[in-house]
C-alpha atoms as a PDB file:
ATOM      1  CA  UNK A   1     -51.589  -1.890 -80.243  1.00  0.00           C
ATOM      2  CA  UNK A   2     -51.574  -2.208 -76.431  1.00  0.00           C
ATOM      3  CA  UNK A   3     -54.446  -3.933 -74.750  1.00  0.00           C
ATOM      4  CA  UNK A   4     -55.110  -3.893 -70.818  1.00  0.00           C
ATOM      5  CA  UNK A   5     -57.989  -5.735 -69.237  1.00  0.00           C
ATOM      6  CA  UNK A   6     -58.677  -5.984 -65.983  1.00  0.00           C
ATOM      7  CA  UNK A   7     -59.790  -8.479 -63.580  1.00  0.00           C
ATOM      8  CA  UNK A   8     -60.863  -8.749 -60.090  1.00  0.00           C
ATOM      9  CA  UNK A   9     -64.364  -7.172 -59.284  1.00  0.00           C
ATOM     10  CA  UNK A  10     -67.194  -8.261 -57.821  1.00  0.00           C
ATOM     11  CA  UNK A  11     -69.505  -7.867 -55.062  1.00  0.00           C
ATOM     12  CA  UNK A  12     -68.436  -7.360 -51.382  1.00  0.00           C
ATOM     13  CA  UNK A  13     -69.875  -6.646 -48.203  1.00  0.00           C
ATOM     14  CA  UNK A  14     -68.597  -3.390 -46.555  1.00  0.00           C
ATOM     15  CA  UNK A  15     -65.385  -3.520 -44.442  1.00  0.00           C
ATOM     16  CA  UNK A  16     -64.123  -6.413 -46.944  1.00  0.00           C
ATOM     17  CA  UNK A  17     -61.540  -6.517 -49.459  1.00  0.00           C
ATOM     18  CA  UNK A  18     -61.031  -7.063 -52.884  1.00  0.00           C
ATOM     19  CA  UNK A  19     -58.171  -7.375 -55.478  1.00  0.00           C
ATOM     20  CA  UNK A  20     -58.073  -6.102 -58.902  1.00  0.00           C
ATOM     21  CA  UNK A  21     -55.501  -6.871 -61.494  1.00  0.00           C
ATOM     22  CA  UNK A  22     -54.807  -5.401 -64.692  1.00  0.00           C
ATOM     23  CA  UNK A  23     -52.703  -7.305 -67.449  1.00  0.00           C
ATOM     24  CA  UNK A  24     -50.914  -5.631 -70.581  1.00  0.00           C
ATOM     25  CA  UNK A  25     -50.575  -7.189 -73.361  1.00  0.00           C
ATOM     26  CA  UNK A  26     -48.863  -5.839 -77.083  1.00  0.00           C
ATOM     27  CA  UNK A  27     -45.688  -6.239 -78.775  1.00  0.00           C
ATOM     28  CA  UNK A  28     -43.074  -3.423 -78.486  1.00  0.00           C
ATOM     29  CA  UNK A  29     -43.948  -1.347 -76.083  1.00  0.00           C
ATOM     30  CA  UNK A  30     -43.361   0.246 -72.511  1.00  0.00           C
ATOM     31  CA  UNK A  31     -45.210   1.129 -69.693  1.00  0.00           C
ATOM     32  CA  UNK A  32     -44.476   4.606 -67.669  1.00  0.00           C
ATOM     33  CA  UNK A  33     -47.365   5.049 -65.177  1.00  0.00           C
ATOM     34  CA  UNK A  34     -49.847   2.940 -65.022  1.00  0.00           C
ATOM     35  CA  UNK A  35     -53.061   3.688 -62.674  1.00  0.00           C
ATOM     36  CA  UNK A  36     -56.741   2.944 -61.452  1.00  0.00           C
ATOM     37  CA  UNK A  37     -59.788   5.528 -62.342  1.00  0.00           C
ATOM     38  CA  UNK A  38     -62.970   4.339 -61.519  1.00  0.00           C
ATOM     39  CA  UNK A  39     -66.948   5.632 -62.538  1.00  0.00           C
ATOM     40  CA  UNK A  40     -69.647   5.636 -60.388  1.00  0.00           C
ATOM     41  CA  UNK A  41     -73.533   5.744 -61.786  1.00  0.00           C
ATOM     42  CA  UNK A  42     -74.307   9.733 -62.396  1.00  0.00           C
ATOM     43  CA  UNK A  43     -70.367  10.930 -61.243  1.00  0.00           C
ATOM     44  CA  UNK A  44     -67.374  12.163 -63.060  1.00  0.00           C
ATOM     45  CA  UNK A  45     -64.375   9.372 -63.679  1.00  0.00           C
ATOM     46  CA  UNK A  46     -62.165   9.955 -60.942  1.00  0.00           C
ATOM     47  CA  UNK A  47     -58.136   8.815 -60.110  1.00  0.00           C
ATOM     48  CA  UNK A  48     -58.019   6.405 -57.492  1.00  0.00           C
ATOM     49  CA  UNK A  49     -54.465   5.372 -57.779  1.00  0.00           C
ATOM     50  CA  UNK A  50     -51.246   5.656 -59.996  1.00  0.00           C
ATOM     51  CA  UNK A  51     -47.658   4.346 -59.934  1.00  0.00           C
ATOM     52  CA  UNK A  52     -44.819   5.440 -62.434  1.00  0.00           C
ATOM     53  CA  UNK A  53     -41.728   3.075 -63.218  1.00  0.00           C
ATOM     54  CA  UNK A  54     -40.091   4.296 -60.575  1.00  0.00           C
ATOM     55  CA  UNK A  55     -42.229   3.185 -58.555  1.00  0.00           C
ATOM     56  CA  UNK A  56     -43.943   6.280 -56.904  1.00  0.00           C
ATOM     57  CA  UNK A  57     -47.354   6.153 -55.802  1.00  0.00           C
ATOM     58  CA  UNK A  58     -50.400   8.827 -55.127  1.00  0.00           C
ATOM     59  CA  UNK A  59     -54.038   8.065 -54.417  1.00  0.00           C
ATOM     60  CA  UNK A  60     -56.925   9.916 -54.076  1.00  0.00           C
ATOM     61  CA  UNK A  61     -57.716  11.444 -50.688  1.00  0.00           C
ATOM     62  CA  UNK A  62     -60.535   9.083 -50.200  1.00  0.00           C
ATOM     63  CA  UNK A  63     -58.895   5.368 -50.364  1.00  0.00           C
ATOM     64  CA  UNK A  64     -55.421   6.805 -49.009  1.00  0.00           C
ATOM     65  CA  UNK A  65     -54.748   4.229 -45.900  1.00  0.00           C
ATOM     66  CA  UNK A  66     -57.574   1.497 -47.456  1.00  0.00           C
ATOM     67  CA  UNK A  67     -56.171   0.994 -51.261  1.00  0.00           C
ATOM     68  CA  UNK A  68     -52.244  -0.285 -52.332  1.00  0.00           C
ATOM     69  CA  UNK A  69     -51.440   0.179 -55.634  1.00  0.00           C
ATOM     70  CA  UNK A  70     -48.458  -1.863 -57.060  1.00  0.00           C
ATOM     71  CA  UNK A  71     -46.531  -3.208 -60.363  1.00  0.00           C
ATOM     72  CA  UNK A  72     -45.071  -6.389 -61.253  1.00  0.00           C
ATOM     73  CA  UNK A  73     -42.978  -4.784 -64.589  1.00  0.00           C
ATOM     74  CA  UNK A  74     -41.267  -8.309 -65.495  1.00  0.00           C
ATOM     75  CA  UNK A  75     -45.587  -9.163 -66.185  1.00  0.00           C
ATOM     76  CA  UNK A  76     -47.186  -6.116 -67.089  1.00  0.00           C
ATOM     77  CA  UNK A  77     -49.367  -6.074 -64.616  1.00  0.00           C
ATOM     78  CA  UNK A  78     -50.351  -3.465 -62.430  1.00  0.00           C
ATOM     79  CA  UNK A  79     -52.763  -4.333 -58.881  1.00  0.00           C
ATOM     80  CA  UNK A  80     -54.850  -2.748 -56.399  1.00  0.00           C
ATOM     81  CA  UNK A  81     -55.738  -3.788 -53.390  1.00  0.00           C
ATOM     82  CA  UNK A  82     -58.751  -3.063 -51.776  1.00  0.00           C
ATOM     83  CA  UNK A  83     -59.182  -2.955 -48.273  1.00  0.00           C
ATOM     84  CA  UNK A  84     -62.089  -1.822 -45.384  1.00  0.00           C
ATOM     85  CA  UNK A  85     -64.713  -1.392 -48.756  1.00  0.00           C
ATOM     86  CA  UNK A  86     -67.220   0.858 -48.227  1.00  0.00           C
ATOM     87  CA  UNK A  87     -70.335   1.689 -50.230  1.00  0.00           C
ATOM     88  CA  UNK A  88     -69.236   4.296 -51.580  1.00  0.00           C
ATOM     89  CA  UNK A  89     -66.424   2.824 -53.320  1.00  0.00           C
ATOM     90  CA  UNK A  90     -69.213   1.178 -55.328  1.00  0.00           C
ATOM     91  CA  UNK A  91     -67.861   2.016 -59.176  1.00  0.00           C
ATOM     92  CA  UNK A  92     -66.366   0.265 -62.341  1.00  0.00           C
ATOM     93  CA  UNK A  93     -62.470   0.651 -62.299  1.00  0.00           C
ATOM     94  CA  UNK A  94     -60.833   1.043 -65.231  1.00  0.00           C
ATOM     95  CA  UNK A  95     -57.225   0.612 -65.471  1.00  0.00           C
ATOM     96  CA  UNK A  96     -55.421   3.254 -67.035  1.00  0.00           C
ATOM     97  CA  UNK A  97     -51.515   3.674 -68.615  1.00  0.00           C
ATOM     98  CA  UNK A  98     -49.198   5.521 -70.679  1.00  0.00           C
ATOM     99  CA  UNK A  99     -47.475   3.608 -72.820  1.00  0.00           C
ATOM    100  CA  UNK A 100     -44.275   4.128 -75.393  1.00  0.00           C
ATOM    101  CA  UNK A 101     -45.380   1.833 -78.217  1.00  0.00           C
ATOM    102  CA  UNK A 102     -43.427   1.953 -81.495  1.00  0.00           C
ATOM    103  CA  UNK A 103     -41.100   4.713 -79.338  1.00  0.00           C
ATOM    104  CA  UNK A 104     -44.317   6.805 -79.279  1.00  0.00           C
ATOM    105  CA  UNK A 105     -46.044   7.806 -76.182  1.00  0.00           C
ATOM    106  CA  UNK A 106     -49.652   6.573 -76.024  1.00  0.00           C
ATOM    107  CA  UNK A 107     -52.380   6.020 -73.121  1.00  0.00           C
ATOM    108  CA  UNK A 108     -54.608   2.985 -73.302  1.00  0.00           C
ATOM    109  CA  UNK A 109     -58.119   2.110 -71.445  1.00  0.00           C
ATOM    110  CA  UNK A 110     -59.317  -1.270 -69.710  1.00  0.00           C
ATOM    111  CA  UNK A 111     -62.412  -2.128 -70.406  1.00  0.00           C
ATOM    112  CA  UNK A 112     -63.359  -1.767 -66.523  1.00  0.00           C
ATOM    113  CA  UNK A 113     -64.507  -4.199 -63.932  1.00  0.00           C
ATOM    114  CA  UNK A 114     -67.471  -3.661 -61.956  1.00  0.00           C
ATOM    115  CA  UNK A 115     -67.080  -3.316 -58.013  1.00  0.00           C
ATOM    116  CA  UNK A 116     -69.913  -3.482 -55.677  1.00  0.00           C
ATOM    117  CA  UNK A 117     -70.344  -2.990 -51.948  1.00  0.00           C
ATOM    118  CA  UNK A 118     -72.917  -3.700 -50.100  1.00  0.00           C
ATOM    119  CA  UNK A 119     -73.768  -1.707 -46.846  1.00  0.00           C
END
């Protein structure tokens, strides 16, 4: 069993920053690519932000130039960083990741962590 929980939210003003982390924890397992969704009230759960092993990166149109995604493999954590917040970005994020555990390719879900901006 693989368990991710993430860290990091809270409530911001717009045009501020925030950073979110996301730990893995298990025994015996990998992590391929490893990424940020996030849920707004009444909306669809949307990508924000991957990276693979390799190290390759892609974010959604609308935090491309605000929001850096990036990986610390040697602690199994995965970050984002949040930069020029607006409203809109209002949402729990949820860290998301394929994982070979046991040799056999999974995907686990955080629990989330609530971010707020206020206008």
């Amino acid at each position: 069993q693989v368990q991710l929980v993430e860290s990091g939210g809270g409530l911001v003003q717009a045009g501020g920053s925030l950073r979110l982390s996301c730990v893995a924890s298990g025994s015996s397992f990998s992590i391929n690519a490893i990424g940020w969704y996030r849920q707004a009230p009444g909306k669809q759960r949307e990508r924000v932000a991957r990276i693979t092993n390799g190290g390759t990166t892609n974010y959604a149109y609308s935090v491309k130039g605000r929001f850096t995604i990036s990986r610390d493999n040697a602690k199994n954590t995965v970050y984002l960083q949040m930069n020029s917040l607006k409203p809109e970005d209002t949402a729990v994020y949820y860290c998301n990741a394929d994982v070979y555990y046991g040799g056999i390719p999974n995907n686990y879900w955080g629990q989330g962590t609530q971010v707020t901006v206020s206008s």
